[in-house]
C-alpha atoms as a PDB file:
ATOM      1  CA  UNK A   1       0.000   0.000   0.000  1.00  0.00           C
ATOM      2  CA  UNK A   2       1.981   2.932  -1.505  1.00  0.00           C
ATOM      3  CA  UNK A   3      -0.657   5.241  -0.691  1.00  0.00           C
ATOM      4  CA  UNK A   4      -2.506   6.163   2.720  1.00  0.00           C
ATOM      5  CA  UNK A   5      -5.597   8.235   3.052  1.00  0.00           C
ATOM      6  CA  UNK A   6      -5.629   9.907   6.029  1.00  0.00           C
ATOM      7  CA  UNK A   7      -8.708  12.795   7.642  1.00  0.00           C
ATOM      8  CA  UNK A   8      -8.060  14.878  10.480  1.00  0.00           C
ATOM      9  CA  UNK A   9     -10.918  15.701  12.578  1.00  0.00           C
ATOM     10  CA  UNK A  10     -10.679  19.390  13.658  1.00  0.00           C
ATOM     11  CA  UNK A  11     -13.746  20.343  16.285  1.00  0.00           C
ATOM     12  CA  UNK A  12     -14.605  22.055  18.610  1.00  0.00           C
ATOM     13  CA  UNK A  13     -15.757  20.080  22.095  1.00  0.00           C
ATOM     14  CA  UNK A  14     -18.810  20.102  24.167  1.00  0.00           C
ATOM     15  CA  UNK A  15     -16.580  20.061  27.623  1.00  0.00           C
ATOM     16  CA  UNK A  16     -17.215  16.796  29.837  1.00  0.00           C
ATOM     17  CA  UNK A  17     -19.923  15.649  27.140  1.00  0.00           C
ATOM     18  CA  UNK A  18     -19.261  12.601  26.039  1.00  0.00           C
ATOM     19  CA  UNK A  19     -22.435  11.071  24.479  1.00  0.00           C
ATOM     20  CA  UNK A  20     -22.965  14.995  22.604  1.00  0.00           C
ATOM     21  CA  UNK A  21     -19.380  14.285  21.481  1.00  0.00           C
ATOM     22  CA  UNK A  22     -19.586  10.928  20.318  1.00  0.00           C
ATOM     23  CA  UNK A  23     -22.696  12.373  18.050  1.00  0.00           C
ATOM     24  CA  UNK A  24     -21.536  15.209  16.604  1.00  0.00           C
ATOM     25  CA  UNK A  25     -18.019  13.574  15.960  1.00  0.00           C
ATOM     26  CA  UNK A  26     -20.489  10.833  13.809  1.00  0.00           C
ATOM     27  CA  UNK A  27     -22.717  13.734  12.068  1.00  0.00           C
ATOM     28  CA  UNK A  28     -19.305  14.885  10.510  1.00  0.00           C
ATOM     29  CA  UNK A  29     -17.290  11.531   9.886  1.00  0.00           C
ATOM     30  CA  UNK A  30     -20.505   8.819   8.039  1.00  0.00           C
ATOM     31  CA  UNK A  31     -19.757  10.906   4.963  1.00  0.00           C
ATOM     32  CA  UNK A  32     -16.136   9.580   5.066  1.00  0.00           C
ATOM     33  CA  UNK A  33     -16.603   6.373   4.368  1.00  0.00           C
ATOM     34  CA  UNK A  34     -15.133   5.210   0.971  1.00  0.00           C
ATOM     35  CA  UNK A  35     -12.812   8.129   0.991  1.00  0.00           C
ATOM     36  CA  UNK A  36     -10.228   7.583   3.777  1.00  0.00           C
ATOM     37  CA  UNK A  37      -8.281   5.059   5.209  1.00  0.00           C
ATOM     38  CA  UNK A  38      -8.095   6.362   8.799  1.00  0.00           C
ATOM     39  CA  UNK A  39      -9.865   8.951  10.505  1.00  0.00           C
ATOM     40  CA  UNK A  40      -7.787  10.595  13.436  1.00  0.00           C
ATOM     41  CA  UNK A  41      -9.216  12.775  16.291  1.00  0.00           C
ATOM     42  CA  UNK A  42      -8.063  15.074  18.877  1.00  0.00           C
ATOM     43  CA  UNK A  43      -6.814  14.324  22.491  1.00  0.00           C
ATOM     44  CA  UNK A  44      -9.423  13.417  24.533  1.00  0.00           C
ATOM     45  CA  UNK A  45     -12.089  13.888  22.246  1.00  0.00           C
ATOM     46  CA  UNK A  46     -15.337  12.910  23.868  1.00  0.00           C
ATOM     47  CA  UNK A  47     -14.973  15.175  27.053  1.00  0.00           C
ATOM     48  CA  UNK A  48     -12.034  17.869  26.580  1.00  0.00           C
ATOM     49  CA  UNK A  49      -9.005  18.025  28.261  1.00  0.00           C
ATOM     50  CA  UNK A  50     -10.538  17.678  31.757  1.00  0.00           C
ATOM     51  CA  UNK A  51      -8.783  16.280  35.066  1.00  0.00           C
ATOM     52  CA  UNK A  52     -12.319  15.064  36.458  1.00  0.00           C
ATOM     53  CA  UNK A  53     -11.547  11.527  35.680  1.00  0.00           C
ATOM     54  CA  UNK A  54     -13.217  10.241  38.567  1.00  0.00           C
ATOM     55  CA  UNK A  55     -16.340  10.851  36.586  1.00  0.00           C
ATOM     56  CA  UNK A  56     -15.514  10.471  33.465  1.00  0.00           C
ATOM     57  CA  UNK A  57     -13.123   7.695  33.077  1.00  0.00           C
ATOM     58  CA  UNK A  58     -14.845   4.417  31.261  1.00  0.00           C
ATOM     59  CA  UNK A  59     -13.163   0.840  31.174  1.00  0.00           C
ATOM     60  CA  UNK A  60     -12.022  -0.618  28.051  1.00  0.00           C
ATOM     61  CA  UNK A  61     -15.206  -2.138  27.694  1.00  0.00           C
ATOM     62  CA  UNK A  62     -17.283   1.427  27.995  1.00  0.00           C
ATOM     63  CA  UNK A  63     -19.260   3.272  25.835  1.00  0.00           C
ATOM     64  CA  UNK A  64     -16.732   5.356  24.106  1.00  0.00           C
ATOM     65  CA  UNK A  65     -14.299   2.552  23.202  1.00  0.00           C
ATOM     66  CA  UNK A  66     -17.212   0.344  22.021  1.00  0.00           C
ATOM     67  CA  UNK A  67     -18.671   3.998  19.695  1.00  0.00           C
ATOM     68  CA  UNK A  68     -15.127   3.500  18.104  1.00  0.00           C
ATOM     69  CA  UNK A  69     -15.490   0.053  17.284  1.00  0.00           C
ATOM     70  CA  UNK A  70     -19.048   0.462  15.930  1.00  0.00           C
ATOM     71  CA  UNK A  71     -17.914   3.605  14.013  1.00  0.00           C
ATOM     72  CA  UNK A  72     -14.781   1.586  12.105  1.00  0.00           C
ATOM     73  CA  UNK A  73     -16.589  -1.380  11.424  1.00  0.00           C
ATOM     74  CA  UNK A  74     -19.568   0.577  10.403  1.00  0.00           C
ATOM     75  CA  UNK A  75     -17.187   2.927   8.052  1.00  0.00           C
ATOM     76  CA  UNK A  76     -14.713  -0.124   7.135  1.00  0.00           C
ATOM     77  CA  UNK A  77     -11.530   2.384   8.198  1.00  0.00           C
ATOM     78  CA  UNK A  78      -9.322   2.893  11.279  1.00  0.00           C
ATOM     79  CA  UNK A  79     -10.794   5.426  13.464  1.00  0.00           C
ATOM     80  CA  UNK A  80      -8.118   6.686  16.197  1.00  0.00           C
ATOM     81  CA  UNK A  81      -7.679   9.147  19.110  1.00  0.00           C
ATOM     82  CA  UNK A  82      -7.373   9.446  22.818  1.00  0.00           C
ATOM     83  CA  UNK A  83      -9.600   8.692  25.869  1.00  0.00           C
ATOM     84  CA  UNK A  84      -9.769   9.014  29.508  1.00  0.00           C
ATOM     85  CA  UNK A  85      -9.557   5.463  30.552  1.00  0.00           C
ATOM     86  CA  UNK A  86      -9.590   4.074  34.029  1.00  0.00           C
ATOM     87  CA  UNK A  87      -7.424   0.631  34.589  1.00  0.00           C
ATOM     88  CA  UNK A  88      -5.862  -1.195  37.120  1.00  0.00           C
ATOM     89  CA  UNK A  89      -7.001   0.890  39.853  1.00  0.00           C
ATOM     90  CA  UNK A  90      -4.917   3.963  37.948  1.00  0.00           C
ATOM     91  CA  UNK A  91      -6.712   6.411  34.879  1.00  0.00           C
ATOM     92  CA  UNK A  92      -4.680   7.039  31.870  1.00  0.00           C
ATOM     93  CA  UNK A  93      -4.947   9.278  28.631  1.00  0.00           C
ATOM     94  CA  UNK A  94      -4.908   6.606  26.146  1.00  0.00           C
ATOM     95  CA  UNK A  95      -4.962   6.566  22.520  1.00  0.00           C
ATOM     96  CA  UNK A  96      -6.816   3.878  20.945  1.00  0.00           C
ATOM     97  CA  UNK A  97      -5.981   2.681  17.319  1.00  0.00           C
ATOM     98  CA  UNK A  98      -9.480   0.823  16.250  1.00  0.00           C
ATOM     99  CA  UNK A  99      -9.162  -1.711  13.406  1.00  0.00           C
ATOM    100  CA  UNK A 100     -12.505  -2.191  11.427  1.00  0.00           C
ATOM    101  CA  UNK A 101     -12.503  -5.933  12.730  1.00  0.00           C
ATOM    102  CA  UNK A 102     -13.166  -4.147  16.106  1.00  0.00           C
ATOM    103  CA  UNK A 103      -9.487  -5.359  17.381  1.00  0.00           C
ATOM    104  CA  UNK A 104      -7.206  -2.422  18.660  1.00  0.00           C
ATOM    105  CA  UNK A 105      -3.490  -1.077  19.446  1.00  0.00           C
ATOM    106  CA  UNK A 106      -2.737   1.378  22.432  1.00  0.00           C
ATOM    107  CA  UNK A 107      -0.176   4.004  23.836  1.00  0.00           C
ATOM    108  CA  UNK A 108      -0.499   5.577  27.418  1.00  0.00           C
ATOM    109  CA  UNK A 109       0.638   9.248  27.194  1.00  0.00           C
ATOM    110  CA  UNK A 110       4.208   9.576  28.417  1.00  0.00           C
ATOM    111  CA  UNK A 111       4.830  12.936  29.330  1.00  0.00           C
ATOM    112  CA  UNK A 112       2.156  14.605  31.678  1.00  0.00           C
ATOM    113  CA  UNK A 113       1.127  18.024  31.615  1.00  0.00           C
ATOM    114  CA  UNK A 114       2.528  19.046  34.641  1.00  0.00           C
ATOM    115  CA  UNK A 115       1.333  22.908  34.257  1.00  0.00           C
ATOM    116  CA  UNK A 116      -2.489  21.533  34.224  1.00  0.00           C
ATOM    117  CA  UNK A 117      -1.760  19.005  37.074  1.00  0.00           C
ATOM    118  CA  UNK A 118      -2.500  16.192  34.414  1.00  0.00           C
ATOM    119  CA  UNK A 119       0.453  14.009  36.049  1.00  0.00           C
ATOM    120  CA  UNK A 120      -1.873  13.927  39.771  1.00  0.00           C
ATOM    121  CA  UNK A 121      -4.720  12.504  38.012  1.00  0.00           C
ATOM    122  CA  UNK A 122      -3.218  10.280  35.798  1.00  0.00           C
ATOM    123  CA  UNK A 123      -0.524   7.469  35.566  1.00  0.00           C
ATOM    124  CA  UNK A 124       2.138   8.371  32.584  1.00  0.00           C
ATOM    125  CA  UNK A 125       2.406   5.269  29.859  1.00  0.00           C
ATOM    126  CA  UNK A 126       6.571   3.538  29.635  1.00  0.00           C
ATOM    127  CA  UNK A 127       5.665   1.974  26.285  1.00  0.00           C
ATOM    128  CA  UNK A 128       6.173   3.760  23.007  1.00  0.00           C
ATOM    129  CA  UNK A 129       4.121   2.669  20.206  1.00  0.00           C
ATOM    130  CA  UNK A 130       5.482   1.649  16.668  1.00  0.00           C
ATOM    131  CA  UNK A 131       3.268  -0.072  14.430  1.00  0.00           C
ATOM    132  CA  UNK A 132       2.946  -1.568  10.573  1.00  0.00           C
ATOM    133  CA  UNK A 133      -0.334  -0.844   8.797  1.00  0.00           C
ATOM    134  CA  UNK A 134      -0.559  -1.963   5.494  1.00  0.00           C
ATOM    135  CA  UNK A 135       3.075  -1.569   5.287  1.00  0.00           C
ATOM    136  CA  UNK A 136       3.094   2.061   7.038  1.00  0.00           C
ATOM    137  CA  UNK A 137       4.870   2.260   9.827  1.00  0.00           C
ATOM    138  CA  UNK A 138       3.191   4.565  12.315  1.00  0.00           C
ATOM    139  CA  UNK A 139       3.694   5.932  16.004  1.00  0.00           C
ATOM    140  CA  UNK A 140       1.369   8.073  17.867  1.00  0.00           C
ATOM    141  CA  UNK A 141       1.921  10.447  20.515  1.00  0.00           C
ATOM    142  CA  UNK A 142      -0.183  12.857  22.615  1.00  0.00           C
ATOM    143  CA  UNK A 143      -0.063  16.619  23.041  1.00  0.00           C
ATOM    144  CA  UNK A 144       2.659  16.999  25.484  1.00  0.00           C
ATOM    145  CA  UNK A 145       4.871  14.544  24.259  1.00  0.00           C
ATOM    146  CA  UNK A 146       5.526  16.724  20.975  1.00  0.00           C
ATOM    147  CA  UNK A 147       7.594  18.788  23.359  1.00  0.00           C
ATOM    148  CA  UNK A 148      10.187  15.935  24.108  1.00  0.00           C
ATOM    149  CA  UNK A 149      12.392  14.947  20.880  1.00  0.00           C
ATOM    150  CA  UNK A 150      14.247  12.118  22.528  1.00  0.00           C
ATOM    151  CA  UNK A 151      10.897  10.126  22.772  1.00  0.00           C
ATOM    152  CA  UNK A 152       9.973  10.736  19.459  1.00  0.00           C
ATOM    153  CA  UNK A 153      13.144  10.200  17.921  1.00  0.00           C
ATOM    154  CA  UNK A 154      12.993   7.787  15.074  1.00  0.00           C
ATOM    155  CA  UNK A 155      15.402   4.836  15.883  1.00  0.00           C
ATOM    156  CA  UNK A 156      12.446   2.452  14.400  1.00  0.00           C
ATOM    157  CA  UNK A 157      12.390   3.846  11.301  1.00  0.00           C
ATOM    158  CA  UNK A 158       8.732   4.540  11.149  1.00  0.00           C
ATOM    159  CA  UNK A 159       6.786   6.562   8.286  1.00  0.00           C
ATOM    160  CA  UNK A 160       4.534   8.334  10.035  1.00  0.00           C
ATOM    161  CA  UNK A 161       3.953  10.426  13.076  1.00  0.00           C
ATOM    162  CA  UNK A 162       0.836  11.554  14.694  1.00  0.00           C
ATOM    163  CA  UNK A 163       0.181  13.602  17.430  1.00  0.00           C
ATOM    164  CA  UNK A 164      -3.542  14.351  19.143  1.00  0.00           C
ATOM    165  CA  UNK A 165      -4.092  17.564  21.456  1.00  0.00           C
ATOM    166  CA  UNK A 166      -5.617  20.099  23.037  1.00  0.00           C
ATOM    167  CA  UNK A 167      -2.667  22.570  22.340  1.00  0.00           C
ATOM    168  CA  UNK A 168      -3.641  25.920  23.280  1.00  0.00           C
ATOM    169  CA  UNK A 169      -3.954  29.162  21.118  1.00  0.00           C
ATOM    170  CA  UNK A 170      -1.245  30.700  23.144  1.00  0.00           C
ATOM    171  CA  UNK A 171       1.091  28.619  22.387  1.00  0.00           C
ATOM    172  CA  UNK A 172      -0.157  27.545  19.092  1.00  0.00           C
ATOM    173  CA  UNK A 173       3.503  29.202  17.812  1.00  0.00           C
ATOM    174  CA  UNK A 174       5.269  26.407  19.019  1.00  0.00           C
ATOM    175  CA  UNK A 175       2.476  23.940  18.367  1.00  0.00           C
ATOM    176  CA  UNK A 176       3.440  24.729  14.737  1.00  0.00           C
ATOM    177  CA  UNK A 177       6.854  24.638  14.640  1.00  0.00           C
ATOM    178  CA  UNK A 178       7.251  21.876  16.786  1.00  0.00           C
ATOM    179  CA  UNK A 179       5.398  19.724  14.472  1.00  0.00           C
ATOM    180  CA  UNK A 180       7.426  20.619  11.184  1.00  0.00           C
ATOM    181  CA  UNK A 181      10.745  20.217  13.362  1.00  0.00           C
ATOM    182  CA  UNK A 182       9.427  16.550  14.174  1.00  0.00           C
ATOM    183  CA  UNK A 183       8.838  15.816  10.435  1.00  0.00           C
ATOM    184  CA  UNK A 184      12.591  17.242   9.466  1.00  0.00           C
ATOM    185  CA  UNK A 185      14.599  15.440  12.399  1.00  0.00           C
ATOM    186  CA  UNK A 186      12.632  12.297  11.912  1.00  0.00           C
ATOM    187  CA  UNK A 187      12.383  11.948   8.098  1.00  0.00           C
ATOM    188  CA  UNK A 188       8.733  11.422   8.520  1.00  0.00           C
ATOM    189  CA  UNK A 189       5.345  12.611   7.830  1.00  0.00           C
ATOM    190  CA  UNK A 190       3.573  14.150  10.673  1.00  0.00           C
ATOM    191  CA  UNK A 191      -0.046  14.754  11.335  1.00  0.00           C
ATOM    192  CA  UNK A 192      -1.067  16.556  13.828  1.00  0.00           C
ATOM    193  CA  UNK A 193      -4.780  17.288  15.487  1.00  0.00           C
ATOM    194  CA  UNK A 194      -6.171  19.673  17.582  1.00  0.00           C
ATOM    195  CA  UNK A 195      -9.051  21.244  18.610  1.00  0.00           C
ATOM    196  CA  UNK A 196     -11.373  24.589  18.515  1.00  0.00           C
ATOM    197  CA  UNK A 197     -13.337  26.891  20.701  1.00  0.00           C
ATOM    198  CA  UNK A 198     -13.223  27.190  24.443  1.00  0.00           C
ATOM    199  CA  UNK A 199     -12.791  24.533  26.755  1.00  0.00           C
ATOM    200  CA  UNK A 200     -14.464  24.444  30.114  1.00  0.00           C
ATOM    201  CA  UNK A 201     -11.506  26.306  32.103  1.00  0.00           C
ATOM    202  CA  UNK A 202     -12.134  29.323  29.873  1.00  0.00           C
ATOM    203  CA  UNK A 203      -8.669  28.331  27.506  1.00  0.00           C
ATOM    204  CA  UNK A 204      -8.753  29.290  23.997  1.00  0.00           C
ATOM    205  CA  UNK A 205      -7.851  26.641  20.933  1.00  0.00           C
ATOM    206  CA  UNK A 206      -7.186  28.024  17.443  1.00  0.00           C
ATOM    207  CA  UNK A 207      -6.379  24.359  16.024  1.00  0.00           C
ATOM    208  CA  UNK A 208      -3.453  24.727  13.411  1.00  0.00           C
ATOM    209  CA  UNK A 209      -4.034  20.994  12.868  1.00  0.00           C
ATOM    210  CA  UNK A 210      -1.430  20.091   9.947  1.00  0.00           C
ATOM    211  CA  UNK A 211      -0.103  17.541   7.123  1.00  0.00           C
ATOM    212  CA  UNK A 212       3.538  18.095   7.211  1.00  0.00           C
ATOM    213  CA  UNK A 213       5.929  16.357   4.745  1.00  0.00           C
ATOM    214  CA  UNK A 214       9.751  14.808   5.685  1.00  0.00           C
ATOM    215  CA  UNK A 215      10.851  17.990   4.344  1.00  0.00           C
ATOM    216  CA  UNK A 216       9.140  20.117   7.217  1.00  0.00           C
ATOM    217  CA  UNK A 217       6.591  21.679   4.368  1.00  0.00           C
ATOM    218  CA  UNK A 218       2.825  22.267   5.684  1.00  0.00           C
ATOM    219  CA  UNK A 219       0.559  20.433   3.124  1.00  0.00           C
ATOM    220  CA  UNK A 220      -2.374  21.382   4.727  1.00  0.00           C
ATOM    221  CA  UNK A 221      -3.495  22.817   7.832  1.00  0.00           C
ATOM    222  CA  UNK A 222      -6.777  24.380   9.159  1.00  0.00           C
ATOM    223  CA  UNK A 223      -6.784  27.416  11.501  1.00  0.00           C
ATOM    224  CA  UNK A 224     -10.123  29.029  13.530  1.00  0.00           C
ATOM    225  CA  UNK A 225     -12.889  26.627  12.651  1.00  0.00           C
ATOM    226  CA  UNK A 226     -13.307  23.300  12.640  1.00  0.00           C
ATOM    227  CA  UNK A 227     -13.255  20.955   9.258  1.00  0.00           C
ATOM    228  CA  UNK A 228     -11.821  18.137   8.049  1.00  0.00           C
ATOM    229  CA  UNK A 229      -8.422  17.891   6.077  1.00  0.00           C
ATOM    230  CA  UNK A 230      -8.250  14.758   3.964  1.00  0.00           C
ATOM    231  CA  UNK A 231      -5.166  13.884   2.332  1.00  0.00           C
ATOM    232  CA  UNK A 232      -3.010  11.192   0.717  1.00  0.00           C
ATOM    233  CA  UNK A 233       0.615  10.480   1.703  1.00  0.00           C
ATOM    234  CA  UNK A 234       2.891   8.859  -0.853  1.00  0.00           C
ATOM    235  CA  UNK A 235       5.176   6.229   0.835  1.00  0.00           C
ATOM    236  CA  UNK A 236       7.928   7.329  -1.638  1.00  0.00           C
ATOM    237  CA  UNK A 237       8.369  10.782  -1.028  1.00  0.00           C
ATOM    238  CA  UNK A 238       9.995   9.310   2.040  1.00  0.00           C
ATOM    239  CA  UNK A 239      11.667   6.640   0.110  1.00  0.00           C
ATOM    240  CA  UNK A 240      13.151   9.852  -2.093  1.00  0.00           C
ATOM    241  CA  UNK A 241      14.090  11.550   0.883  1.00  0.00           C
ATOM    242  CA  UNK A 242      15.864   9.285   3.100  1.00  0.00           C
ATOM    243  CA  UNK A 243      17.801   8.428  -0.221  1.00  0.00           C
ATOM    244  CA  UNK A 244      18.867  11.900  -1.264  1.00  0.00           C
ATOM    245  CA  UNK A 245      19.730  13.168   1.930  1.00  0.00           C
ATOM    246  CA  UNK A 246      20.183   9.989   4.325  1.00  0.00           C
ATOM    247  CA  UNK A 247      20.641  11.663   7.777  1.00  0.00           C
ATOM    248  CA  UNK A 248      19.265   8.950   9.811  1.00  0.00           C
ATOM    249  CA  UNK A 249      21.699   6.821   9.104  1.00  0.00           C
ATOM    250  CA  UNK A 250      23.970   9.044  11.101  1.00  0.00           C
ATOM    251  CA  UNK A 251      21.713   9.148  13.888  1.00  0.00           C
ATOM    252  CA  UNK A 252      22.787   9.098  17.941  1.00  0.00           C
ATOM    253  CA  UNK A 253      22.465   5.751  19.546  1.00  0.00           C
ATOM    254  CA  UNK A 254      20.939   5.855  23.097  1.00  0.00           C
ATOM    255  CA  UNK A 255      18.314   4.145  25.171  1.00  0.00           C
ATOM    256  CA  UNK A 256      15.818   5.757  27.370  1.00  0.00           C
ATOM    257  CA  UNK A 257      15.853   5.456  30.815  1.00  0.00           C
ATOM    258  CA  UNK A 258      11.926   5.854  32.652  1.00  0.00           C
END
């Protein structure tokens, strides 16, 4: 598969609302099916970045998890994105890669959001994520982590990298560069998702989600409303890349102490 279809879901959410989420999120991606190959949505995307996961937090087997599966079998397409999910006596912000055939892959977020007190609610993942999907190699990360290079960095020679937020419009500055440094140190695509609007602790979001190309060059990107960017990646622009100028083979060797 030389070719990967990718949307990214840019909306604004209805703070600590999941079932109003979970609908509107479906009003705007049944028209995808047929056109796409994986839909990707923000951080958190059925309540908002909230810390109130002693209400919100839903098992593996809750509503939200199971509204994914129905949604990519339903569609026939991966639909991915992160949820407040309550395990082992501990809550994590977990992204949750949903295979049509209702089977799944998962990262933990590493790096808590200290500055929001996200580390005393939650428990911070150990495992990076590096997957093949129809011969794309793809890792996802979450919000915060965009701001840590070393856990990014691609030793696993993946394609693809994705990161789901709720970066801020204060910062949306580095939120931008950040994500077409990632693509240029890492040789890789990068797609990253954010939201809209005003979240329930009064913070604005201006979005700036992006398709960014191994060279560091916005493809697409959506700023101040919400939409949908859909877009295909050609596996040999990296191919082209890593040949012409092959800078990962000169790469740092080093292992990662949690």
């Amino acid at each position: 598969m030389n070719q990967l279809r990718v949307s990214l879901v840019q909306m604004s959410l209805v703070w600590e609302s999941p079932n109003e989420n979970l609908s509107r999120i479906g009003d705007r991606i049944v028209n995808l099916k047929g056109k796409t190959d994986v839909i990707i949505l923000p951080e958190m995307f059925s309540t908002g970045f909230s810390m109130n996961a002693l209400e919100l937090a839903e098992g593996m087997d809750g509503e939200s998890v199971a509204w994914m599966r129905k949604m990519a079998s339903e569609l026939d397409m991966v639909i991915c994105g992160s949820l407040i999910i309550s395990e082992d006596n501990a809550y994590y912000n977990r992204f949750i890669w949903m295979h049509p055939d209702g089977t799944h892959l998962q990262y933990d977020k590493k790096h808590l959001f200290t500055l929001a007190k996200e580390h005393e609610t939650f428990r911070g993942g150990a495992e990076k994520l590096v997957f093949d999907y129809h011969g794309w190699k793809i890792c996802p990360l979450i919000c915060y982590d965009l701001r840590f290079p070393v856990w990014a960095r691609n030793v696993e020679n993946y394609d693809v990298l994705i990161y789901v937020a709720n970066f801020p419009k204060k910062r949306s500055d580095a939120w931008a560069k950040l994500l077409q440094a990632r693509a240029i140190e890492n040789q890789c695509f990068v797609l990253g998702v954010n939201i809209v609007g005003k979240d329930g602790n009064g913070i604005d979001y201006d979005g700036h989600s992006a398709i960014i190309n191994p060279y560091g060059e916005v493809y697409e990107e959506l700023i101040d409303r919400e939409g949908i960017l859909t877009f295909t990646l050609e596996r040999n622009e990296i191919h082209e890349i890593r040949k012409k100028l092959p800078f990962l083979n000169d790469r740092d060797e080093f292992e990662i102490k949690n």
